[in-house]
C-alpha atoms as a PDB file:
ATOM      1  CA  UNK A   1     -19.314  12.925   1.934  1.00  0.00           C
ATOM      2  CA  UNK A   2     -17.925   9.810   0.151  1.00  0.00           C
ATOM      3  CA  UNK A   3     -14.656  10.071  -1.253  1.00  0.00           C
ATOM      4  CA  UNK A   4     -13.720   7.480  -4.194  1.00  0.00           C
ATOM      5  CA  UNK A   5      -9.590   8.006  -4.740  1.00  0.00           C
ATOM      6  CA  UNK A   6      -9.289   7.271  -9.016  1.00  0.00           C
ATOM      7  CA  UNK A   7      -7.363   4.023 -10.358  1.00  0.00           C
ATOM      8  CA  UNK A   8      -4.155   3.723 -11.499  1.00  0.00           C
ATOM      9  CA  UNK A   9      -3.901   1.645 -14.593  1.00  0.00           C
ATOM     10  CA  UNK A  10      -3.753  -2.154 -13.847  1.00  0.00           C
ATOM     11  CA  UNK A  11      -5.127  -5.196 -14.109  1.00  0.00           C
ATOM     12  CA  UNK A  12      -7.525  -6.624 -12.256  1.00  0.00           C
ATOM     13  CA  UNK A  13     -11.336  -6.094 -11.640  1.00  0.00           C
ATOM     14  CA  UNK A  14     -12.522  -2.531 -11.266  1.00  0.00           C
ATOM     15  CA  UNK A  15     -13.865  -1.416  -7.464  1.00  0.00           C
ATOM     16  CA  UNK A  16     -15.891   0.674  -9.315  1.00  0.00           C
ATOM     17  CA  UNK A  17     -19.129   0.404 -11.242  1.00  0.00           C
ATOM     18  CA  UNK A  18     -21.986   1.790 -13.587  1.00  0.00           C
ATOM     19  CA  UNK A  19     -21.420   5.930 -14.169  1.00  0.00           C
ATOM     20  CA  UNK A  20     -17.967   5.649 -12.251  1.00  0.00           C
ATOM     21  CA  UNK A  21     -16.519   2.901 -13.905  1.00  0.00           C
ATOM     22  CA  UNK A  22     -17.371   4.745 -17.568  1.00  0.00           C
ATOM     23  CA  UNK A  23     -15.403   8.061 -16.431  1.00  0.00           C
ATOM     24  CA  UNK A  24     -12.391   6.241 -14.896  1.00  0.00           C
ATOM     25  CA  UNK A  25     -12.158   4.006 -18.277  1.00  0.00           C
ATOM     26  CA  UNK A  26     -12.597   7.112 -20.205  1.00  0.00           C
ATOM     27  CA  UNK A  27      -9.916   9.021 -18.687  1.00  0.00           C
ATOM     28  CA  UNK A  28      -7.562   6.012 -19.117  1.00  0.00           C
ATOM     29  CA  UNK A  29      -8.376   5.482 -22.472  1.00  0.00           C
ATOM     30  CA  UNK A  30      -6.386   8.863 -22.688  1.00  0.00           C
ATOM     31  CA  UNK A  31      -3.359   7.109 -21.714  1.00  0.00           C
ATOM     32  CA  UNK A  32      -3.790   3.802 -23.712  1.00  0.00           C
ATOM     33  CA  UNK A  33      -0.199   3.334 -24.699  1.00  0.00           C
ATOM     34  CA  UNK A  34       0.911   3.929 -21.057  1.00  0.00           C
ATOM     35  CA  UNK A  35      -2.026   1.632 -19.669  1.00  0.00           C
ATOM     36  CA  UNK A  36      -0.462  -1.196 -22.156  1.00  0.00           C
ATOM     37  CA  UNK A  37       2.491  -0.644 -20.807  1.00  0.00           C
ATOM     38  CA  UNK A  38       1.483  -1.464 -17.365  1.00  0.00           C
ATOM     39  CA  UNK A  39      -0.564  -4.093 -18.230  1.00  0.00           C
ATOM     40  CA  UNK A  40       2.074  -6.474 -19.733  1.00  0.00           C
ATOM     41  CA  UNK A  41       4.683  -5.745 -17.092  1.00  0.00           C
ATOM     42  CA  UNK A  42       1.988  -7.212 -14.624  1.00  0.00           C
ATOM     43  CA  UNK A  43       1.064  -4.373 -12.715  1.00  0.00           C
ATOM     44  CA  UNK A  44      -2.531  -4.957 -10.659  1.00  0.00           C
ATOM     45  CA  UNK A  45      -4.800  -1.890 -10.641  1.00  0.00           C
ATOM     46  CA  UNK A  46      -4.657   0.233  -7.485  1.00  0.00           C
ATOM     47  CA  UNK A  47      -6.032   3.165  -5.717  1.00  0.00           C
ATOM     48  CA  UNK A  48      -4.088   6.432  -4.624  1.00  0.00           C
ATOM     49  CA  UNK A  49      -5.737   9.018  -2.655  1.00  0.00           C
ATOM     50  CA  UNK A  50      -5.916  12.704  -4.005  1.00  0.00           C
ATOM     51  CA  UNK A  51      -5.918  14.143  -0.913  1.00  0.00           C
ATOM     52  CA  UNK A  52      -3.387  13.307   2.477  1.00  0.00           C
ATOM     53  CA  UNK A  53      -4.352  14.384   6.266  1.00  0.00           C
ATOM     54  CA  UNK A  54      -1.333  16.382   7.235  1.00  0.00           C
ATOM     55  CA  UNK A  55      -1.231  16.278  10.791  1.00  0.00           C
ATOM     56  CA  UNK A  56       1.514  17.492  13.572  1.00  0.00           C
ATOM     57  CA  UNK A  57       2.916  19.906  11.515  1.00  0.00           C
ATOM     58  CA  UNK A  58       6.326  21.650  12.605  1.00  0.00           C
ATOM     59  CA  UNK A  59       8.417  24.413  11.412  1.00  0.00           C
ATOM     60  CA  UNK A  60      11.559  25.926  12.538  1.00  0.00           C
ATOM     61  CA  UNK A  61      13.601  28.939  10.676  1.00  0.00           C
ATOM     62  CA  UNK A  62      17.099  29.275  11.327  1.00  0.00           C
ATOM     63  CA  UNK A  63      18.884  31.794   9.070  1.00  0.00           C
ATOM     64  CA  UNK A  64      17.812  31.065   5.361  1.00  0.00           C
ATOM     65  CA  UNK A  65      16.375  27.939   6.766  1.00  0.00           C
ATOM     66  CA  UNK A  66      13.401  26.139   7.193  1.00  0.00           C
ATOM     67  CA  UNK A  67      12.819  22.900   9.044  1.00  0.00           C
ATOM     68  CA  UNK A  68       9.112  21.405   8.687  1.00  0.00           C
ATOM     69  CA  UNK A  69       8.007  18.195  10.718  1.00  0.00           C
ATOM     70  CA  UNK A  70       4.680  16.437   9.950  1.00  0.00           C
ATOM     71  CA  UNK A  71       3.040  13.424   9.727  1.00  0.00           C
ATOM     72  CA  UNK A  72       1.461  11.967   6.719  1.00  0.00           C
ATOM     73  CA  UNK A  73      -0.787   8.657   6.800  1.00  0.00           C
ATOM     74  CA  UNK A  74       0.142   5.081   5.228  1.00  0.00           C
ATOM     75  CA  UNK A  75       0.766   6.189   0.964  1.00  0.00           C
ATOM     76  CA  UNK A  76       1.097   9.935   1.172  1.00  0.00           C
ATOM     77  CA  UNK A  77       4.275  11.378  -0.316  1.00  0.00           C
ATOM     78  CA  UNK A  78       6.175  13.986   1.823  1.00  0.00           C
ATOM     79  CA  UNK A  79       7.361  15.534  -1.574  1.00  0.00           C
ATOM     80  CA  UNK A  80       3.919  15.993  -3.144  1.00  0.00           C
ATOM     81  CA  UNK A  81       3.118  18.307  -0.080  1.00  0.00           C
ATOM     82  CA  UNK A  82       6.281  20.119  -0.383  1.00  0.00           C
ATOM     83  CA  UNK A  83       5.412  21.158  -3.736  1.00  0.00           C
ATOM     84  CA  UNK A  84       2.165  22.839  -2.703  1.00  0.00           C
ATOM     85  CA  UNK A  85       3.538  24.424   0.071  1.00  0.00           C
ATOM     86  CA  UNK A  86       6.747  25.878  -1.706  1.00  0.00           C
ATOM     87  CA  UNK A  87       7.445  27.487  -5.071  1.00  0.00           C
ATOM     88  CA  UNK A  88       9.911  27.315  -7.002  1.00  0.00           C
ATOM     89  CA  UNK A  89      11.937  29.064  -9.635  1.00  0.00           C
ATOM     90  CA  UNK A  90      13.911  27.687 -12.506  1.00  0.00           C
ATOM     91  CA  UNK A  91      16.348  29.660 -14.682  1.00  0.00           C
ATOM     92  CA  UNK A  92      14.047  29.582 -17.249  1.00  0.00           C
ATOM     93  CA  UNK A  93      11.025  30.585 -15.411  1.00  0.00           C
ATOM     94  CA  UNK A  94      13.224  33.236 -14.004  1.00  0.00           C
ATOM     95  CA  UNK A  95      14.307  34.704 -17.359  1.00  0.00           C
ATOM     96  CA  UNK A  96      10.824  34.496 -18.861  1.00  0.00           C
ATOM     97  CA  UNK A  97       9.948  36.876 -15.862  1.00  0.00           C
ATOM     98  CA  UNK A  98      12.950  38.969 -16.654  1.00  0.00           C
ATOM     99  CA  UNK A  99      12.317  39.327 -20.683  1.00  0.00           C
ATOM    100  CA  UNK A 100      15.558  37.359 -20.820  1.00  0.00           C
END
């Protein structure tokens, strides 16, 4: 399968053409004031894949800890895959739970 990762709002000439080209534009039109915003601080248009390869993954528990290990390639945030593996609760999605 061919995997195209969407554009970030830039400048620049699109990598992308025809059918593609009309969905990314459309989905940035969305965001126009954003997208102007970008534009005139000189930002170029980029790519940033959806998905990351997590490889070499880790874990130790100690107690009420958890130590993970992995290895993420070249623009993958370590963050963005700690928020799918974890979940977490805020006061207020803990009183919503609790009728509070």
């Amino acid at each position: 399968s061919i995997f195209i990762p969407p554009a970030l709002c830039g400048g620049g000439e699109p990598e992308v053409s025809g059918a593609a080209l009309l969905l990314e534009q459309a989905v940035l039109n969305q965001h126009a004031d954003l997208c102007a915003g970008l534009l005139r601080e000189g930002l170029e248009q980029a790519r940033r894949p959806l998905r990351a390869a997590v490889r070499n993954v880790r874990h130790a528990i100690a107690g009420d800890q958890v130590t993970l290990e992995f290895e993420l390639s070249g623009g993958a945030y370590a963050t963005a895959v700690l928020r799918e593996l974890m979940e977490v609760e805020t006061a207020s999605s803990h009183d919503e739970e609790n009728g509070d």
